[in-house]
PDB file of N, CA and C in Angstrom:
ATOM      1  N   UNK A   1      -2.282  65.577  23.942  1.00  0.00           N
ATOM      2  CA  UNK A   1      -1.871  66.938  24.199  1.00  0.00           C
ATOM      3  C   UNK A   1      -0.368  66.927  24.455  1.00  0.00           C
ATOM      4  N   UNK A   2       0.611  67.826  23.693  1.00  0.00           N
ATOM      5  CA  UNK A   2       1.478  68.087  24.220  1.00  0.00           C
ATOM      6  C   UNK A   2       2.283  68.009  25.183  1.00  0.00           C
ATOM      7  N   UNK A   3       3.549  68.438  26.105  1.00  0.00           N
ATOM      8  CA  UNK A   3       3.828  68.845  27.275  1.00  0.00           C
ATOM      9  C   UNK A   3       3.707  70.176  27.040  1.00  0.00           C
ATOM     10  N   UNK A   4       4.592  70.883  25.959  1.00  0.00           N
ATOM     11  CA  UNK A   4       4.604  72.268  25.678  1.00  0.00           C
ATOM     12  C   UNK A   4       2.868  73.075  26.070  1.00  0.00           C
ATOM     13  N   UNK A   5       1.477  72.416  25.547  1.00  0.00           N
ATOM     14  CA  UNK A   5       0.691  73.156  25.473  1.00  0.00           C
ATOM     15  C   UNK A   5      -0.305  72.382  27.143  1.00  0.00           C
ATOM     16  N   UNK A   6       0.496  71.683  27.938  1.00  0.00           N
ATOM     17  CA  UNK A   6       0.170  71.261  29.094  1.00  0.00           C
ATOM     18  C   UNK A   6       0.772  72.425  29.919  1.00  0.00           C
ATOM     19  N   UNK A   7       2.095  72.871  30.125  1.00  0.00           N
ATOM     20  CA  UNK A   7       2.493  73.733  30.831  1.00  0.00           C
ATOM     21  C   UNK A   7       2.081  75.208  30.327  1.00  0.00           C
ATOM     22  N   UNK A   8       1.490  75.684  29.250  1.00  0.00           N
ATOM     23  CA  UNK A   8       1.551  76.567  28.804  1.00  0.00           C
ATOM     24  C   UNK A   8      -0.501  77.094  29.573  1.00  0.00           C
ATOM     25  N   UNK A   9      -1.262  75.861  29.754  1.00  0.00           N
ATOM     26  CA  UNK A   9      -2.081  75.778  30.250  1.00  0.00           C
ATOM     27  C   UNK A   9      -2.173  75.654  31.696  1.00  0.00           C
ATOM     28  N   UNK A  10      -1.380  75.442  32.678  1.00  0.00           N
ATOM     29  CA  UNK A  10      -1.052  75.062  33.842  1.00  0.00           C
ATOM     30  C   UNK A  10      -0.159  76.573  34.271  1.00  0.00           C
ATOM     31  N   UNK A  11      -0.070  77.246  33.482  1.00  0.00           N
ATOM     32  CA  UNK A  11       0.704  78.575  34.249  1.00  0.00           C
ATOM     33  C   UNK A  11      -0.124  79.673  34.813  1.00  0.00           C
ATOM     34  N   UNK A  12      -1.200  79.582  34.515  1.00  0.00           N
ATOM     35  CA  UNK A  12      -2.310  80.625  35.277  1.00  0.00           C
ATOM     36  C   UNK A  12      -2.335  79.684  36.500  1.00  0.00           C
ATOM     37  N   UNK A  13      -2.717  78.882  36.526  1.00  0.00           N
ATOM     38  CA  UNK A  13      -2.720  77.905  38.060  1.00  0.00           C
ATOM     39  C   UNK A  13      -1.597  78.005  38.331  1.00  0.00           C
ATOM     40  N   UNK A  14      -0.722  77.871  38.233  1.00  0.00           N
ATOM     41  CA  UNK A  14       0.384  77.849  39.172  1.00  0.00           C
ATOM     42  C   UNK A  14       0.986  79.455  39.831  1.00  0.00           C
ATOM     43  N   UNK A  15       0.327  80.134  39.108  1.00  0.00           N
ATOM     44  CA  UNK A  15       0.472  81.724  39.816  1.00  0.00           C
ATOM     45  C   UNK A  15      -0.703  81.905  40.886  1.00  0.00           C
ATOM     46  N   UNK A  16      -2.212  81.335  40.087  1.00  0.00           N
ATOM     47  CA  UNK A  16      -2.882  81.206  41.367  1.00  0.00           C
ATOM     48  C   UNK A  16      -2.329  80.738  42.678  1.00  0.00           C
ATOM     49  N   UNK A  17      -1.937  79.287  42.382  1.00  0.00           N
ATOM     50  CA  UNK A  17      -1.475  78.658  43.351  1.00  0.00           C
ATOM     51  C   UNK A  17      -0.373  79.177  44.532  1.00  0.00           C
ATOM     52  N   UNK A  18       0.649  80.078  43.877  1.00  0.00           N
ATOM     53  CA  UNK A  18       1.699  80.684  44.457  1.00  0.00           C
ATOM     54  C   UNK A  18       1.186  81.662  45.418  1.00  0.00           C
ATOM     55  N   UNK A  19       0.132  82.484  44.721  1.00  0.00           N
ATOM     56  CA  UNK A  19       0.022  83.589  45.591  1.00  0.00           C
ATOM     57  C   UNK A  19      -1.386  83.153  46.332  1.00  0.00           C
ATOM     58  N   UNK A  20      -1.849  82.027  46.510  1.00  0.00           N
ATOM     59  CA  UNK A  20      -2.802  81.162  47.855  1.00  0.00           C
ATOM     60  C   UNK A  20      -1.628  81.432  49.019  1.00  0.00           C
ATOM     61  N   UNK A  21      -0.351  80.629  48.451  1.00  0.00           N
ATOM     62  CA  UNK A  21       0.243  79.813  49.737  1.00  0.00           C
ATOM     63  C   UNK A  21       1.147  80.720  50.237  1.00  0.00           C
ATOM     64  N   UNK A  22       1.116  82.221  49.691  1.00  0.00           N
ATOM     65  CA  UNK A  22       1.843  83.493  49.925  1.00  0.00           C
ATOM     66  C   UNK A  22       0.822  83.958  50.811  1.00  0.00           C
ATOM     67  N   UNK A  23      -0.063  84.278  50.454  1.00  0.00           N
ATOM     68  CA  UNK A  23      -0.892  85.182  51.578  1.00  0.00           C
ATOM     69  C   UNK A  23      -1.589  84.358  52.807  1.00  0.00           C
ATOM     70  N   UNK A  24      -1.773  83.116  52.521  1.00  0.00           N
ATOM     71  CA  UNK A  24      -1.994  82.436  53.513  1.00  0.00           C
ATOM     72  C   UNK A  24      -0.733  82.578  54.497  1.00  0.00           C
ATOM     73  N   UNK A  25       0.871  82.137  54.057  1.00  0.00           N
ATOM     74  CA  UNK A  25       1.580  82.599  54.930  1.00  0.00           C
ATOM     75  C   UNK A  25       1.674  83.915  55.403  1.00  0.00           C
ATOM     76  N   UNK A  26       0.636  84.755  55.354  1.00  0.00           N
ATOM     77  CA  UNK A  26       1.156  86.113  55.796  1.00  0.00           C
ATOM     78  C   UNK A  26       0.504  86.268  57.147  1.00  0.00           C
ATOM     79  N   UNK A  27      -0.764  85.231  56.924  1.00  0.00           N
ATOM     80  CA  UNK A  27      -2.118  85.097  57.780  1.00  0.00           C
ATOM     81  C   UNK A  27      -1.325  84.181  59.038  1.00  0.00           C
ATOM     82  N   UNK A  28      -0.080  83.278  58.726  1.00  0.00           N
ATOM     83  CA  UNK A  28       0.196  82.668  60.078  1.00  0.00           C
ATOM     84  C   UNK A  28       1.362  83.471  60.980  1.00  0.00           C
ATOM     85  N   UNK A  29       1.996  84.233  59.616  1.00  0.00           N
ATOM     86  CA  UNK A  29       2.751  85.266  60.315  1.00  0.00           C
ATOM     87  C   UNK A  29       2.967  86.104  61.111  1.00  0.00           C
ATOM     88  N   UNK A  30       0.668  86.577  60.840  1.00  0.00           N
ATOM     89  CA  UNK A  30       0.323  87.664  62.235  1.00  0.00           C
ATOM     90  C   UNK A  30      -0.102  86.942  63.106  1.00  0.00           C
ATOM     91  N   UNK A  31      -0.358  85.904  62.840  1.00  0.00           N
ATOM     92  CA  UNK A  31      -1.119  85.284  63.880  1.00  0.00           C
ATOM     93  C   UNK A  31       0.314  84.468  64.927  1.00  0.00           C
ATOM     94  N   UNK A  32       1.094  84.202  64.352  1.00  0.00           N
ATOM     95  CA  UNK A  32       2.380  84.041  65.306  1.00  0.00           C
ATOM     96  C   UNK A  32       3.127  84.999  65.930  1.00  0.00           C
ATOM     97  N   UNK A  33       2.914  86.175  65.354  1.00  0.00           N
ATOM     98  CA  UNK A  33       3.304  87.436  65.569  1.00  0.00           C
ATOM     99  C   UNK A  33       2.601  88.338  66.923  1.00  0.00           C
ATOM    100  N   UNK A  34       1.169  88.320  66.443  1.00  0.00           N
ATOM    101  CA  UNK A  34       0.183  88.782  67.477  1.00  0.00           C
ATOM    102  C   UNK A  34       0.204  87.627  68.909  1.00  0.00           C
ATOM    103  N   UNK A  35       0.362  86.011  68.609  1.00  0.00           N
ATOM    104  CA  UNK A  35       0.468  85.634  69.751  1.00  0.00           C
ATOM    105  C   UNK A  35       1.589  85.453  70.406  1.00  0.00           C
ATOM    106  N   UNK A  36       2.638  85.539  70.016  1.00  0.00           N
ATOM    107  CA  UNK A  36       4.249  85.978  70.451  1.00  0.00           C
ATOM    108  C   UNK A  36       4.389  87.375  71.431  1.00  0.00           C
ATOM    109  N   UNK A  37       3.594  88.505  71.146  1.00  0.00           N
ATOM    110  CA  UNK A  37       3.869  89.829  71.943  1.00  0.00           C
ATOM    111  C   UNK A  37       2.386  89.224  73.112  1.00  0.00           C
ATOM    112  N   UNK A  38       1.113  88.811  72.828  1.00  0.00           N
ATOM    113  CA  UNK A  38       0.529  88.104  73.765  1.00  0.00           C
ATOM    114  C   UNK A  38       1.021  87.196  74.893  1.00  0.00           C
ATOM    115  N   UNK A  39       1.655  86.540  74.280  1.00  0.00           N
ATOM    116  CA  UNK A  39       2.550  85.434  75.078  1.00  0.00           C
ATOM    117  C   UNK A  39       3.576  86.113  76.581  1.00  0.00           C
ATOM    118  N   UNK A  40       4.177  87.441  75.701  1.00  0.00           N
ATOM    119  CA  UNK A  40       4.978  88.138  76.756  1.00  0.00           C
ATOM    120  C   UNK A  40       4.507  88.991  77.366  1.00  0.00           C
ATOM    121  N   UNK A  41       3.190  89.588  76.977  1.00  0.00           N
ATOM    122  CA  UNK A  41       2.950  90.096  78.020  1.00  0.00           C
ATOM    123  C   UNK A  41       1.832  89.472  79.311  1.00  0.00           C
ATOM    124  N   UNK A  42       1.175  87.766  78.600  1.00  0.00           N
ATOM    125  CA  UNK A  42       0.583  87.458  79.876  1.00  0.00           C
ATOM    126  C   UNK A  42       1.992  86.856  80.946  1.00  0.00           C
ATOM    127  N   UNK A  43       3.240  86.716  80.580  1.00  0.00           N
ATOM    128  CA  UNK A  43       4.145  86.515  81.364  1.00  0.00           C
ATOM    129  C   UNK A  43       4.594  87.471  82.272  1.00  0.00           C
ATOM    130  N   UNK A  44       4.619  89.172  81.770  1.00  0.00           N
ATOM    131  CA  UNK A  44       5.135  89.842  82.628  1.00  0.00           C
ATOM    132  C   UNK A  44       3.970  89.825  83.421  1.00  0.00           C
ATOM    133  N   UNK A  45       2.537  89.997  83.205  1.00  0.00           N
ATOM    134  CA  UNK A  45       1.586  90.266  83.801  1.00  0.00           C
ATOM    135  C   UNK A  45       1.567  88.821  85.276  1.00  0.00           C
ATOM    136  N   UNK A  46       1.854  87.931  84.981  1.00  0.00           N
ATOM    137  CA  UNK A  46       2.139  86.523  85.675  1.00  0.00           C
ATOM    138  C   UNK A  46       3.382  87.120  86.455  1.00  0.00           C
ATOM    139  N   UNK A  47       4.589  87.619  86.429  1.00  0.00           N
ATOM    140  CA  UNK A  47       5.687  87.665  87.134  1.00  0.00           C
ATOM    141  C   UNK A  47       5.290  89.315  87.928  1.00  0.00           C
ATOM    142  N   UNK A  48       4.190  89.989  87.706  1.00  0.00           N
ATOM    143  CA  UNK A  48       4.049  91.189  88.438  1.00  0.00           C
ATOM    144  C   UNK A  48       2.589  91.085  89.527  1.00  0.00           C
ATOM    145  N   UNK A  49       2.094  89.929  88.945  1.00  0.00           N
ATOM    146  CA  UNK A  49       0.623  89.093  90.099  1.00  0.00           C
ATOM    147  C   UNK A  49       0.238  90.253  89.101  1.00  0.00           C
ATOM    148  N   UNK A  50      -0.112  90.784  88.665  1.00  0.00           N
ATOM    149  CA  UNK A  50      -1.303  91.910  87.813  1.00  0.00           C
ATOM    150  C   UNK A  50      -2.725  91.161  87.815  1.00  0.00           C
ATOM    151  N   UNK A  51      -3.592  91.399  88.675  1.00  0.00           N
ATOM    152  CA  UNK A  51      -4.959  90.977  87.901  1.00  0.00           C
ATOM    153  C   UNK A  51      -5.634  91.481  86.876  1.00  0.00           C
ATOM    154  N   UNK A  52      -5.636  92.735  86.404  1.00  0.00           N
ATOM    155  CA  UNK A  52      -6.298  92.977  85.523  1.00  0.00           C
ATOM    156  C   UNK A  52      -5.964  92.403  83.484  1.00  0.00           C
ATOM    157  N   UNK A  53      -4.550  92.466  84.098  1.00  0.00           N
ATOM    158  CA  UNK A  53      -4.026  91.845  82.407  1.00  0.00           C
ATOM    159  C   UNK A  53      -3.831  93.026  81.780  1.00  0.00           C
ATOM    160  N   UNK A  54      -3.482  94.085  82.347  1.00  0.00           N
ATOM    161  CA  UNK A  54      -2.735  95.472  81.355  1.00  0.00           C
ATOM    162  C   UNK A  54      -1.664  94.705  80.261  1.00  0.00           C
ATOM    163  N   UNK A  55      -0.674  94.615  80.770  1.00  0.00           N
ATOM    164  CA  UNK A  55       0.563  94.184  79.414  1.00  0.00           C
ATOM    165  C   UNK A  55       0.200  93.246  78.507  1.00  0.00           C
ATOM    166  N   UNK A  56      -0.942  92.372  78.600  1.00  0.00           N
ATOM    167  CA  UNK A  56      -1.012  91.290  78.075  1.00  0.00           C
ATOM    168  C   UNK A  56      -1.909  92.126  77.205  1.00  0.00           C
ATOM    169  N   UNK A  57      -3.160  92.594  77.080  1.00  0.00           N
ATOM    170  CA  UNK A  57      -4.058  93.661  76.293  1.00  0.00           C
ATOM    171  C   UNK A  57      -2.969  94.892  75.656  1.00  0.00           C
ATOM    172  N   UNK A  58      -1.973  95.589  76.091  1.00  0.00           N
ATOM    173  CA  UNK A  58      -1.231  95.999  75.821  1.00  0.00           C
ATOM    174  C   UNK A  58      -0.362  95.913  75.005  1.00  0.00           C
ATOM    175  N   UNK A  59       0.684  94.765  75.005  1.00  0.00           N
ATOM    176  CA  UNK A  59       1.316  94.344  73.823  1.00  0.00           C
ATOM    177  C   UNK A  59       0.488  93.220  73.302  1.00  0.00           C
ATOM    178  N   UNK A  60      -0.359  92.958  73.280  1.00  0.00           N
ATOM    179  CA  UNK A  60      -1.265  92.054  72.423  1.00  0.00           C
ATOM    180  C   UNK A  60      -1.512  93.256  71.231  1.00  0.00           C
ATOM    181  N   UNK A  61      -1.980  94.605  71.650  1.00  0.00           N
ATOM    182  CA  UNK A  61      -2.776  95.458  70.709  1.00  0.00           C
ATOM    183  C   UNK A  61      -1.070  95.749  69.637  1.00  0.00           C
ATOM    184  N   UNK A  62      -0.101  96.034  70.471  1.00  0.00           N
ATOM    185  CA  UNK A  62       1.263  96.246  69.824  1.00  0.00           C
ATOM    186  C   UNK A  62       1.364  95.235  68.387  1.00  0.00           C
ATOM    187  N   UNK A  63       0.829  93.993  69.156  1.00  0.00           N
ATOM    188  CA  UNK A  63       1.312  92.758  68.127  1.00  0.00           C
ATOM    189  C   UNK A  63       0.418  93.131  66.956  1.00  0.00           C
ATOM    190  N   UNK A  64      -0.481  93.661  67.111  1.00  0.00           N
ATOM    191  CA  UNK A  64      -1.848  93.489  66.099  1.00  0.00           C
ATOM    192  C   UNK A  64      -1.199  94.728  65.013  1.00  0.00           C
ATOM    193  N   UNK A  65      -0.473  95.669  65.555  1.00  0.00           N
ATOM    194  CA  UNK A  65       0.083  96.901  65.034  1.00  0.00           C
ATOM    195  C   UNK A  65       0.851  96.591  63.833  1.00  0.00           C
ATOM    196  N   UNK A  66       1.635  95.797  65.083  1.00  0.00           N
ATOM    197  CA  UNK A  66       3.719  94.908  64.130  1.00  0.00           C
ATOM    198  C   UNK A  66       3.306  93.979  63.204  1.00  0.00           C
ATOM    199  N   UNK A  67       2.232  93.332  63.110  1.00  0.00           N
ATOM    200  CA  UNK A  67       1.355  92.114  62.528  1.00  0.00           C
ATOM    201  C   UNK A  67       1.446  93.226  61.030  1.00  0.00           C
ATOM    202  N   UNK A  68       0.101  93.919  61.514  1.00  0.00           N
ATOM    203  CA  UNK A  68       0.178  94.855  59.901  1.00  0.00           C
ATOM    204  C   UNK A  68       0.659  95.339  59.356  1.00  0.00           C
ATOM    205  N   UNK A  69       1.666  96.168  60.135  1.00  0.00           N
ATOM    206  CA  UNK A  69       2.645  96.350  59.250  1.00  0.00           C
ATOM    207  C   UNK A  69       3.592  95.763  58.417  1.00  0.00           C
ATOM    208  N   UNK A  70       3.717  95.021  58.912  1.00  0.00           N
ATOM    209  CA  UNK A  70       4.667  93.882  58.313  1.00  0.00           C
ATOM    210  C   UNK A  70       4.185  93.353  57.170  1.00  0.00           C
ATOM    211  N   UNK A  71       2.502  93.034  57.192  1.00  0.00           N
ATOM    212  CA  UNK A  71       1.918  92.402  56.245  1.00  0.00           C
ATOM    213  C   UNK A  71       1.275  94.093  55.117  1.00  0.00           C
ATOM    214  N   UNK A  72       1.590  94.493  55.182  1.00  0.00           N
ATOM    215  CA  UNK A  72       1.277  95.717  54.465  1.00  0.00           C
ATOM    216  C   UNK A  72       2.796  95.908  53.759  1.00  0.00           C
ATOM    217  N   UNK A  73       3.902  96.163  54.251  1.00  0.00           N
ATOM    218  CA  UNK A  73       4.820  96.129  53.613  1.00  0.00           C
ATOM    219  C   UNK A  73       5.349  94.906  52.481  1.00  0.00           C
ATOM    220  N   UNK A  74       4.686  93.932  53.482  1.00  0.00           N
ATOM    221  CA  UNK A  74       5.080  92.554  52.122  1.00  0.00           C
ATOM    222  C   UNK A  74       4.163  92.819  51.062  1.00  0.00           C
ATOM    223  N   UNK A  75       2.834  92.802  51.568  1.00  0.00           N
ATOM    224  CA  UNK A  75       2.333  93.189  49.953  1.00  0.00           C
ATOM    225  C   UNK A  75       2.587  94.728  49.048  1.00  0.00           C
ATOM    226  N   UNK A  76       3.076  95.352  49.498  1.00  0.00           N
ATOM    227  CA  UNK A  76       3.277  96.243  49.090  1.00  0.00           C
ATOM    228  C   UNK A  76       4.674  95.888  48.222  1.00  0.00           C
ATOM    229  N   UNK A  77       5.798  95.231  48.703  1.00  0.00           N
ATOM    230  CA  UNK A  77       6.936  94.758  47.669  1.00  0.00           C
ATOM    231  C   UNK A  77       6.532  93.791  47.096  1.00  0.00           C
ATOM    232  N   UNK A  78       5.951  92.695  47.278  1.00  0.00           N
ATOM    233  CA  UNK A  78       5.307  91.720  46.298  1.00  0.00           C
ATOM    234  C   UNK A  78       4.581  92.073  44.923  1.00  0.00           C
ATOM    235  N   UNK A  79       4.219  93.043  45.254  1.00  0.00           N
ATOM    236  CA  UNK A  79       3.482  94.042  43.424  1.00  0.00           C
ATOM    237  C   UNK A  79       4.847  94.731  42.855  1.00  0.00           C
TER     238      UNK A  79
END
């Protein structure tokens, strides 16, 4: 076989492949994202003695917000 009709066969996989390791990064994005606004608010909740965990449920739900959007806009310019 060729190289020409090796790469010419290997280009549907490699678009598969691209857009695996694209949306998978989008998946660590919220998930670094959602636990980043988590993170700060079990801290303020820690520096205010809070027992119940308001800020931390609070900007946790924020993160989950900023998460999608973000990932809604990327796929939305990616097409």
């Amino acid at each position: 076989m060729a190289k020409q009709d090796f790469d010419k066969e290997s280009a549907p996989l490699k678009k598969e492949r691209n857009a695996y390791v694209y949306y998978t990064g989008l998946g660590f994005q919220m998930i670094a994202t959602i636990g980043i606004f988590a993170f700060i608010g079990y801290k303020i909740d820690l520096a205010k003695k809070g027992e119940v965990g308001i800020y931390t449920a609070i900007l946790s739900l924020i993160g989950v917000c900023v998460s999608l959007v973000g990932t809604i806009w990327s796929v939305i310019k990616k097409k």
